[in-house]
C-alpha atoms as a PDB file:
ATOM      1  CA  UNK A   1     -18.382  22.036  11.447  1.00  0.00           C
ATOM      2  CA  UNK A   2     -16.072  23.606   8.669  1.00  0.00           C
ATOM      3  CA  UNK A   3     -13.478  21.349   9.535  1.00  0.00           C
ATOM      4  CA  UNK A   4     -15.759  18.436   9.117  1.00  0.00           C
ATOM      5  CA  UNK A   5     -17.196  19.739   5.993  1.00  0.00           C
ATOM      6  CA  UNK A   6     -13.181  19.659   4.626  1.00  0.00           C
ATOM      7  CA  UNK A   7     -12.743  16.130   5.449  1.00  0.00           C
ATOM      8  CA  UNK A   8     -16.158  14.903   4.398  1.00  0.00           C
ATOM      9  CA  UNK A   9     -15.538  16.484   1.097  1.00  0.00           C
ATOM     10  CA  UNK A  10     -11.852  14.828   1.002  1.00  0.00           C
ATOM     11  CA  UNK A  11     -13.582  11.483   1.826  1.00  0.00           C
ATOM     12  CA  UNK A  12     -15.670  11.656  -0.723  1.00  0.00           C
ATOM     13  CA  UNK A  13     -13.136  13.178  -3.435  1.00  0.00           C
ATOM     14  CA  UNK A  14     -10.525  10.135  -2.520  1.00  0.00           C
ATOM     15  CA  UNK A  15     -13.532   7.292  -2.742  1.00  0.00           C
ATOM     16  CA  UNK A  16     -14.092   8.474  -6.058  1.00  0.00           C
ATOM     17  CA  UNK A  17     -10.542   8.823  -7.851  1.00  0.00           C
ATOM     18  CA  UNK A  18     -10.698   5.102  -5.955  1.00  0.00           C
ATOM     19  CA  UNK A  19     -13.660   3.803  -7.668  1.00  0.00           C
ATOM     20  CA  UNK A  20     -12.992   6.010 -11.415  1.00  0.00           C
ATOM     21  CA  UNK A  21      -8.891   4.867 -11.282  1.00  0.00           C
ATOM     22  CA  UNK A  22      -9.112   4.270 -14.711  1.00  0.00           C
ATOM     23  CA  UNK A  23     -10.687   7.755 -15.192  1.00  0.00           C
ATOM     24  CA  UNK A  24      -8.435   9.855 -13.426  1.00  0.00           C
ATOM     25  CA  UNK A  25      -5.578   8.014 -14.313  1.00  0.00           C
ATOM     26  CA  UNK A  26      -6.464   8.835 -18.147  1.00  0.00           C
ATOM     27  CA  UNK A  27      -6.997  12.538 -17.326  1.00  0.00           C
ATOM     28  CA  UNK A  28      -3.642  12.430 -15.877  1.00  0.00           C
ATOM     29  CA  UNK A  29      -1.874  11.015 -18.654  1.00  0.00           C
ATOM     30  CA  UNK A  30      -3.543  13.333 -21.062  1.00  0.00           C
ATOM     31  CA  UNK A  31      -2.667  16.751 -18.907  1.00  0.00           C
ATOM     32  CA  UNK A  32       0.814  15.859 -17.949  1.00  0.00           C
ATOM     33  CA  UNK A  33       2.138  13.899 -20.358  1.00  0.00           C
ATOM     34  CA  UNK A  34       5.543  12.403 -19.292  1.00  0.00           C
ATOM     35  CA  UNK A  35       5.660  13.752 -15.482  1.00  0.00           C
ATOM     36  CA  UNK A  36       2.552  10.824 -15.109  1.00  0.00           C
ATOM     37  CA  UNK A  37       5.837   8.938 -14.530  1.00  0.00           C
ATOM     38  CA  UNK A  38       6.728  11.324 -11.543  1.00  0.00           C
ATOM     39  CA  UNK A  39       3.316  11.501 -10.257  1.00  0.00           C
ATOM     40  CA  UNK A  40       3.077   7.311 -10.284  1.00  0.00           C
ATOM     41  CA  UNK A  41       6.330   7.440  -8.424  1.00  0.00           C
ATOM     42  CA  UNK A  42       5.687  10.329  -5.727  1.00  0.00           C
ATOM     43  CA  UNK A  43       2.397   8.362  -5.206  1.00  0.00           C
ATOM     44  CA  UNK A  44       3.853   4.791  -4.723  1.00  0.00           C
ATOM     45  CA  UNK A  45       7.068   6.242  -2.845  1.00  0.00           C
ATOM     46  CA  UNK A  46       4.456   7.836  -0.458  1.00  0.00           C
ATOM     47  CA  UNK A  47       2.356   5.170   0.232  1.00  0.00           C
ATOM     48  CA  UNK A  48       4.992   2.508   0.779  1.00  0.00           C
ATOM     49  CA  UNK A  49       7.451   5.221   2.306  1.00  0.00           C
ATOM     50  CA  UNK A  50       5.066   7.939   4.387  1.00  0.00           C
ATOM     51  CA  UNK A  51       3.574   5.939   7.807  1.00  0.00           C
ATOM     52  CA  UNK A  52       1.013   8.465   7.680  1.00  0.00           C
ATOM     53  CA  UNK A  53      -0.207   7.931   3.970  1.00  0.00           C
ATOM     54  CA  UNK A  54      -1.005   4.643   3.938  1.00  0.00           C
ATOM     55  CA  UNK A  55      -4.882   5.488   2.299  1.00  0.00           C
ATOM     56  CA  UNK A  56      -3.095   6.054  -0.659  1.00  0.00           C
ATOM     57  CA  UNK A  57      -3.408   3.772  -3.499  1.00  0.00           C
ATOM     58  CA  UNK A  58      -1.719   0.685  -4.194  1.00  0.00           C
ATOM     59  CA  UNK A  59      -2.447  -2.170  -6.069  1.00  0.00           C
ATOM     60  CA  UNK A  60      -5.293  -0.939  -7.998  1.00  0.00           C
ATOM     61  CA  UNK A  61      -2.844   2.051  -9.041  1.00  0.00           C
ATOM     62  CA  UNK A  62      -0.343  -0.679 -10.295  1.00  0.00           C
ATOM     63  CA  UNK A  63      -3.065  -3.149 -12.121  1.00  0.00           C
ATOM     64  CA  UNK A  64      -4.264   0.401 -13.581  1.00  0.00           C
ATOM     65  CA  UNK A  65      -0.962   1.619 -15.050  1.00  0.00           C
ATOM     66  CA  UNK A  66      -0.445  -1.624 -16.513  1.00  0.00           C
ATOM     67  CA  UNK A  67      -3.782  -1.737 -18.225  1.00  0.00           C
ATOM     68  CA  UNK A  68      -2.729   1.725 -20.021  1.00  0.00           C
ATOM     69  CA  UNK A  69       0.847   0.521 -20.582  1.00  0.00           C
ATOM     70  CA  UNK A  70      -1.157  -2.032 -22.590  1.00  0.00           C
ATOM     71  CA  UNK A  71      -2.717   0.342 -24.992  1.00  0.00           C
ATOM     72  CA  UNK A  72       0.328   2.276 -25.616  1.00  0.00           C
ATOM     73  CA  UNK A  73      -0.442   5.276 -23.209  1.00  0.00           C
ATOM     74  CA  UNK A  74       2.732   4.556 -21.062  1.00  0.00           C
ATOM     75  CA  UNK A  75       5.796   2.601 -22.040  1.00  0.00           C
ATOM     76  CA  UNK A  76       5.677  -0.853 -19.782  1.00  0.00           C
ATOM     77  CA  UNK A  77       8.770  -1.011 -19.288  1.00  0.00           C
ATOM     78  CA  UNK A  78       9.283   2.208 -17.651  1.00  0.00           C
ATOM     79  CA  UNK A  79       6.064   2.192 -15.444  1.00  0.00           C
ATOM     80  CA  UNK A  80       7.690  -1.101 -14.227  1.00  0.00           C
ATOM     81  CA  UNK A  81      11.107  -0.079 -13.406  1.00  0.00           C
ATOM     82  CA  UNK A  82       9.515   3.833 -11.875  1.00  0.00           C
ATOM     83  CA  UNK A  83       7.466   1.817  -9.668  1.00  0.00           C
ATOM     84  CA  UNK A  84       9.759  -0.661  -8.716  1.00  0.00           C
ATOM     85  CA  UNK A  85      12.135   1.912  -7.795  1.00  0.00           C
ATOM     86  CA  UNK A  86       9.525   3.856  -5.362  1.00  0.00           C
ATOM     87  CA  UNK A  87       8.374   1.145  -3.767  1.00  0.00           C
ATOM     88  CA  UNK A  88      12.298  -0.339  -3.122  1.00  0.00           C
ATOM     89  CA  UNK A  89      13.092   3.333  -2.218  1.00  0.00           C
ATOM     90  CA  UNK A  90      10.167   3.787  -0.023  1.00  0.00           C
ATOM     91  CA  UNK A  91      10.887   0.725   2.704  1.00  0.00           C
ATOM     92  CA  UNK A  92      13.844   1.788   2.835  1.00  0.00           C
ATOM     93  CA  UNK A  93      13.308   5.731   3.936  1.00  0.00           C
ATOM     94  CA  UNK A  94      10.489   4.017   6.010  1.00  0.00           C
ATOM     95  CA  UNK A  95      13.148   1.422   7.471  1.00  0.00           C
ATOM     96  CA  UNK A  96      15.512   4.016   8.514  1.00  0.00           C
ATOM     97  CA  UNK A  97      12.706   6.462   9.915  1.00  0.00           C
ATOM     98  CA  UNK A  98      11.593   3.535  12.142  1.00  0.00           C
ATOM     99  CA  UNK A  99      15.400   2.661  13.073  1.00  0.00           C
ATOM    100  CA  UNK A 100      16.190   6.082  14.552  1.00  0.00           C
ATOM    101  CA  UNK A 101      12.545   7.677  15.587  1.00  0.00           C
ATOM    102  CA  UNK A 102      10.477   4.451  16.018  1.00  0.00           C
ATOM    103  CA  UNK A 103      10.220   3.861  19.359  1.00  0.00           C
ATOM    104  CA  UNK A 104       9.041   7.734  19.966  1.00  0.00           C
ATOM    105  CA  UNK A 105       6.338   7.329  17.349  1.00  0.00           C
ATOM    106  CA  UNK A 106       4.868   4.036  19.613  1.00  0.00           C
ATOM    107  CA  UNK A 107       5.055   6.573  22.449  1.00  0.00           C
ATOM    108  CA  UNK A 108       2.084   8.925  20.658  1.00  0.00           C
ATOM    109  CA  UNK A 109      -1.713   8.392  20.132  1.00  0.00           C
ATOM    110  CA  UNK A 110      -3.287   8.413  17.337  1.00  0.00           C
ATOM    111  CA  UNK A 111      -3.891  11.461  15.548  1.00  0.00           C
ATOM    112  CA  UNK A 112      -5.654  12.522  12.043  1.00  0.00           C
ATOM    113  CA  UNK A 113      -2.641  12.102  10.279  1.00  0.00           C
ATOM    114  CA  UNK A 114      -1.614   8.617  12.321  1.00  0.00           C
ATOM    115  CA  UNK A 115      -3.266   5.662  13.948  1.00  0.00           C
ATOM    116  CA  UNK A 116      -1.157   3.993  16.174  1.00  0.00           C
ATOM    117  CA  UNK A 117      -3.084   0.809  16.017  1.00  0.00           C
ATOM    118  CA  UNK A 118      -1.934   0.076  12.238  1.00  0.00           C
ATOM    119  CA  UNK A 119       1.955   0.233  14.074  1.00  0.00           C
ATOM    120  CA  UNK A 120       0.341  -2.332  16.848  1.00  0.00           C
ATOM    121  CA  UNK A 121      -1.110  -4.562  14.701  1.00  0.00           C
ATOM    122  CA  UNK A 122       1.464  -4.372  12.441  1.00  0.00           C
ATOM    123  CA  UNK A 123       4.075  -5.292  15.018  1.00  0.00           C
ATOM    124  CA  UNK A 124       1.835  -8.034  15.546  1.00  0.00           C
ATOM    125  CA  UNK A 125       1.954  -9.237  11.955  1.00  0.00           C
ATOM    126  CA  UNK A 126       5.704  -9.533  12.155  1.00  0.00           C
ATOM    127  CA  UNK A 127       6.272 -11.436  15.169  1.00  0.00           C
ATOM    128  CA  UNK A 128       3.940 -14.196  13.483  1.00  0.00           C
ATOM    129  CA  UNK A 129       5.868 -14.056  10.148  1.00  0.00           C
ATOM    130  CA  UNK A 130       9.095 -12.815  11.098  1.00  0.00           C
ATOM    131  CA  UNK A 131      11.367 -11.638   8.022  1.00  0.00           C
ATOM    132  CA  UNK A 132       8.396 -12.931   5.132  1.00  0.00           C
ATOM    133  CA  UNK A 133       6.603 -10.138   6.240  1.00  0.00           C
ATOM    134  CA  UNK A 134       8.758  -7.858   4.392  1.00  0.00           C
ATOM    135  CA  UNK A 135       7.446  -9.984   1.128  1.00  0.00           C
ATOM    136  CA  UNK A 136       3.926 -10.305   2.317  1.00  0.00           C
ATOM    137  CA  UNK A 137       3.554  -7.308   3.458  1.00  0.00           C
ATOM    138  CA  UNK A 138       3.457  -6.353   0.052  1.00  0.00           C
ATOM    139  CA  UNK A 139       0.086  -7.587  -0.876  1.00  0.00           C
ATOM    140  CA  UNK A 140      -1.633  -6.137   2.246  1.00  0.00           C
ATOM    141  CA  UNK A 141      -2.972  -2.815   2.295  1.00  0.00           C
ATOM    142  CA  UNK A 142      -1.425  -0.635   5.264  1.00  0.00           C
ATOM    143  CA  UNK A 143       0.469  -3.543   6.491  1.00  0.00           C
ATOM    144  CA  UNK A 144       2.583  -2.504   3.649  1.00  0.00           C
ATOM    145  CA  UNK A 145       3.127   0.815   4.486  1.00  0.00           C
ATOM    146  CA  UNK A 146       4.513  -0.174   8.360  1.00  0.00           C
ATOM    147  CA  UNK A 147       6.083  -3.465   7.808  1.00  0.00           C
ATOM    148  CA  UNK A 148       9.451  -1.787   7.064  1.00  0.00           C
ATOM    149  CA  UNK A 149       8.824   0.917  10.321  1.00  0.00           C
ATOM    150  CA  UNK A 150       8.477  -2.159  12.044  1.00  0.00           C
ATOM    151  CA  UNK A 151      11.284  -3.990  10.985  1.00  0.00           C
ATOM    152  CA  UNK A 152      13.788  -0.969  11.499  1.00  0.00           C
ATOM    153  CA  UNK A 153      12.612  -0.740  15.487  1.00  0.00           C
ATOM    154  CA  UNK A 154      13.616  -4.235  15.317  1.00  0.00           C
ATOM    155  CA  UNK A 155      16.831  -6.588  15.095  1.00  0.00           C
ATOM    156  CA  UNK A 156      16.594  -7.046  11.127  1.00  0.00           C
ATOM    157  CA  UNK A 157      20.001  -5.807   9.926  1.00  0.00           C
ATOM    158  CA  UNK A 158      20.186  -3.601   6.662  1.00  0.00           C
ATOM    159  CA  UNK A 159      21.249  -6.238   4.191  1.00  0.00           C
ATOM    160  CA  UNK A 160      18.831  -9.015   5.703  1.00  0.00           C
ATOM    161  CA  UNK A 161      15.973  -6.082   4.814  1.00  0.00           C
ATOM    162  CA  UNK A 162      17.346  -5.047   1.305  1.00  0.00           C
ATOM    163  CA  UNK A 163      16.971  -8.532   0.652  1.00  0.00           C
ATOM    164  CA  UNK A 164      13.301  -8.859   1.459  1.00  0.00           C
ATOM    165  CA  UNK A 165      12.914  -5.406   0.341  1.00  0.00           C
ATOM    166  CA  UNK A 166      13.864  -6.373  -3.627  1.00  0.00           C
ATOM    167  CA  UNK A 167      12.181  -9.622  -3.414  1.00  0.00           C
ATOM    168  CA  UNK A 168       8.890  -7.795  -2.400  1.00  0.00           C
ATOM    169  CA  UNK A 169       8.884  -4.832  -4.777  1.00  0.00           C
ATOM    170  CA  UNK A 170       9.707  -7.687  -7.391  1.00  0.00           C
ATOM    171  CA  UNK A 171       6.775  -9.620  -7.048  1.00  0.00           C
ATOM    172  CA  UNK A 172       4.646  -7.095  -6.036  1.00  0.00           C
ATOM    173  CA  UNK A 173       4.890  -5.277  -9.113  1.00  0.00           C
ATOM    174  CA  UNK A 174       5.113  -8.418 -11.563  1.00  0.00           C
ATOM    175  CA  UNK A 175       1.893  -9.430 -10.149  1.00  0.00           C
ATOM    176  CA  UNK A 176      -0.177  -6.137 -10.626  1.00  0.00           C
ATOM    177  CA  UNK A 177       1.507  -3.865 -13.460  1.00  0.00           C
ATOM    178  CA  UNK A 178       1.687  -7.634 -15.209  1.00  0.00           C
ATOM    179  CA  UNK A 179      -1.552  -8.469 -14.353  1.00  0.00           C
ATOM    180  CA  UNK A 180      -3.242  -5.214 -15.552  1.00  0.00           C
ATOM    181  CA  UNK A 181      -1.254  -4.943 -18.813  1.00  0.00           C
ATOM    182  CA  UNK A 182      -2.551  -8.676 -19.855  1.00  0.00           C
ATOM    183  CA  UNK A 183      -5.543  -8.225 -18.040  1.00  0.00           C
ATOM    184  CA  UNK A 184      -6.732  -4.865 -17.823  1.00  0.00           C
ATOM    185  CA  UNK A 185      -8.483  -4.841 -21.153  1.00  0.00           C
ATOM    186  CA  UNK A 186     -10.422  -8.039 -21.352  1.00  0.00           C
ATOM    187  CA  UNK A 187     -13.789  -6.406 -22.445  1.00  0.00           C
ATOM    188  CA  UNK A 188     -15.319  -7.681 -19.255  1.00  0.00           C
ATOM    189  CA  UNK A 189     -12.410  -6.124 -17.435  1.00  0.00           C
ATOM    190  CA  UNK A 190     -12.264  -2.842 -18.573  1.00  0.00           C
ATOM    191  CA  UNK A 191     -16.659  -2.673 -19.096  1.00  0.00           C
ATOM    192  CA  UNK A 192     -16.582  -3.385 -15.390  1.00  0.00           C
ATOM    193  CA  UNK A 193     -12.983  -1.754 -14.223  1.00  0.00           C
ATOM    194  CA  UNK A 194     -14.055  -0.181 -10.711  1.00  0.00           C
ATOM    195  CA  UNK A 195     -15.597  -3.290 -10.054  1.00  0.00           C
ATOM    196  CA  UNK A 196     -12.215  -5.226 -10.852  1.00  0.00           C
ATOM    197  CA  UNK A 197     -10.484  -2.358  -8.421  1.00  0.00           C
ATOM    198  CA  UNK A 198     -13.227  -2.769  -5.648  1.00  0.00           C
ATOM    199  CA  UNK A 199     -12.129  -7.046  -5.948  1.00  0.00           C
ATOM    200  CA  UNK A 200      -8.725  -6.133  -5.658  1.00  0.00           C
ATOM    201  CA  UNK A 201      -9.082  -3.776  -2.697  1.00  0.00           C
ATOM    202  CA  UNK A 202     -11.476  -6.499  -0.641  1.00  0.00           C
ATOM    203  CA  UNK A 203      -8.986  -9.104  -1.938  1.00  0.00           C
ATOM    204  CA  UNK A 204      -5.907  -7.078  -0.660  1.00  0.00           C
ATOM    205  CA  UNK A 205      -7.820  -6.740   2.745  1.00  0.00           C
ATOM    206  CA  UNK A 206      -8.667  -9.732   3.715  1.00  0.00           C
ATOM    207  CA  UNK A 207      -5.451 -10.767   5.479  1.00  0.00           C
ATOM    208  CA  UNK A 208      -6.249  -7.752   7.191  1.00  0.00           C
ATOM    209  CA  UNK A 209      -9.509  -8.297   8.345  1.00  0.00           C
ATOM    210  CA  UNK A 210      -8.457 -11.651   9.612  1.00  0.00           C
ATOM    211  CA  UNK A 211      -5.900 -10.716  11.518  1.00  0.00           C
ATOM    212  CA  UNK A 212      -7.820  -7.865  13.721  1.00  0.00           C
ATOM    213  CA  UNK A 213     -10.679 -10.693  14.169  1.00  0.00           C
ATOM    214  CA  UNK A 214      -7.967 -13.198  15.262  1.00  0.00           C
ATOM    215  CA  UNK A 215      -6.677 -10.547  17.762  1.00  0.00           C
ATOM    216  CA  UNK A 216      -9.942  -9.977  18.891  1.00  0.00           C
ATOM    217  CA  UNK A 217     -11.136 -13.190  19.605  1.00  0.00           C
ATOM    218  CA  UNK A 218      -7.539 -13.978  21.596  1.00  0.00           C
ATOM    219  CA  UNK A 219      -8.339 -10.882  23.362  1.00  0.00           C
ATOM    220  CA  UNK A 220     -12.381 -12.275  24.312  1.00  0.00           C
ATOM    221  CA  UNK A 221     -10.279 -15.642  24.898  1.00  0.00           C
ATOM    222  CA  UNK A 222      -7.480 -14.105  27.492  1.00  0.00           C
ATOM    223  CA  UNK A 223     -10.386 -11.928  29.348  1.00  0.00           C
ATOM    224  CA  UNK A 224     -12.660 -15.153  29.912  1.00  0.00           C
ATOM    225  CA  UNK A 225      -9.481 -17.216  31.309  1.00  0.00           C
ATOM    226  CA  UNK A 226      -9.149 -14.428  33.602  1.00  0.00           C
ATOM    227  CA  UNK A 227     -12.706 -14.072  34.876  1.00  0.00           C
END
């Protein structure tokens, strides 16, 4: 019961610095100052890096930041190259980790700090899409945070990935710091900003969503044919 109590009170603590980004985000830069810059790194490098943080914000974090770098609260430039540099760093500790340990980590169940069915339907992901996933992995939600384990299990050499790797952090981060520092403080924007972050997670999900409901409907599919 006490253990349940911690996570339910976890739960609820994450779903709100979720939903208030803007908030917290603010209370950070006003407490710490310049070390907001480590904390937006630790927090990207963890959540692209880390297969077992993969709840951890992503976009929403970036469109943030660059609605503050807009107001003069960070410097734009920096919060671009910081993240950039966590999420290149991060798939490619993740790469490696998957390279040497990998196949070991498909050998356990899931656990509280990892689901093996994120690696399965990752895996999944990337024999559809092959090396793009590395690039569109970016824009998916926990996809992103396995995409490079994946591809280090695999046959994708180191200078293939870097390749993919740059591209992706690239565009990922043009997109969302980018988008939040010209869009971020549209008076409808930031009036309704955990709205905006609620359309950008369900946005982010939806390739997702689709592919578990494609999986499952092959799976109904295969176990008819074999009835």
């Amino acid at each position: 019961m006490e253990r349940m109590g911690v996570l339910e009170t976890f739960f609820l603590t994450f779903v709100d610095i979720i939903l208030h980004l803007d908030i917290h985000l603010k209370t950070i830069i006003e407490t710490y100052d310049l070390w907001t810059y480590a904390i937006l790194f630790l927090v990207i490098f963890c959540e692209t890096g880390l297969i077992f943080t993969p709840f951890l914000p992503g976009d929403s974090l970036l469109f943030t930041a660059g609605a503050f770098a807009a107001i003069g609260s960070l410097n734009i430039a920096l919060v671009f190259l910081i993240i950039f540099i966590a999420a290149v760093l991060g798939d490619y500790i993740n790469f490696n980790v998957g390279k040497y340990i990998g196949p070991k980590i498909f050998k356990k169940e899931k656990s509280i700090f990892f689901n093996k069915e994120y690696l399965v339907h990752t895996e999944k992901f990337y024999e559809k899409h092959g090396k793009k996933t590395i690039i569109a992995a970016r824009f998916i939600p926990i996809v992103r945070t396995f995409a490079p384990f994946v591809a280090g299990i695999g046959t994708m050499n180191l200078l293939t990935f870097a390749f993919y790797n740059i591209i992706g952090a690239l565009a990922w981060c043009a997109l969302f710091i980018l988008g939040g520092y010209f869009f971020g403080n549209i008076p409808l924007v930031k009036e309704h900003f955990n709205w905006v972050i609620i359309g950008i997670i369900i946005f982010s999900f939806i390739p997702v969503v689709k592919e578990v409901l494609h999986g499952f409907w092959n799976s109904r599919k295969r176990e008819q044919e074999h009835q």
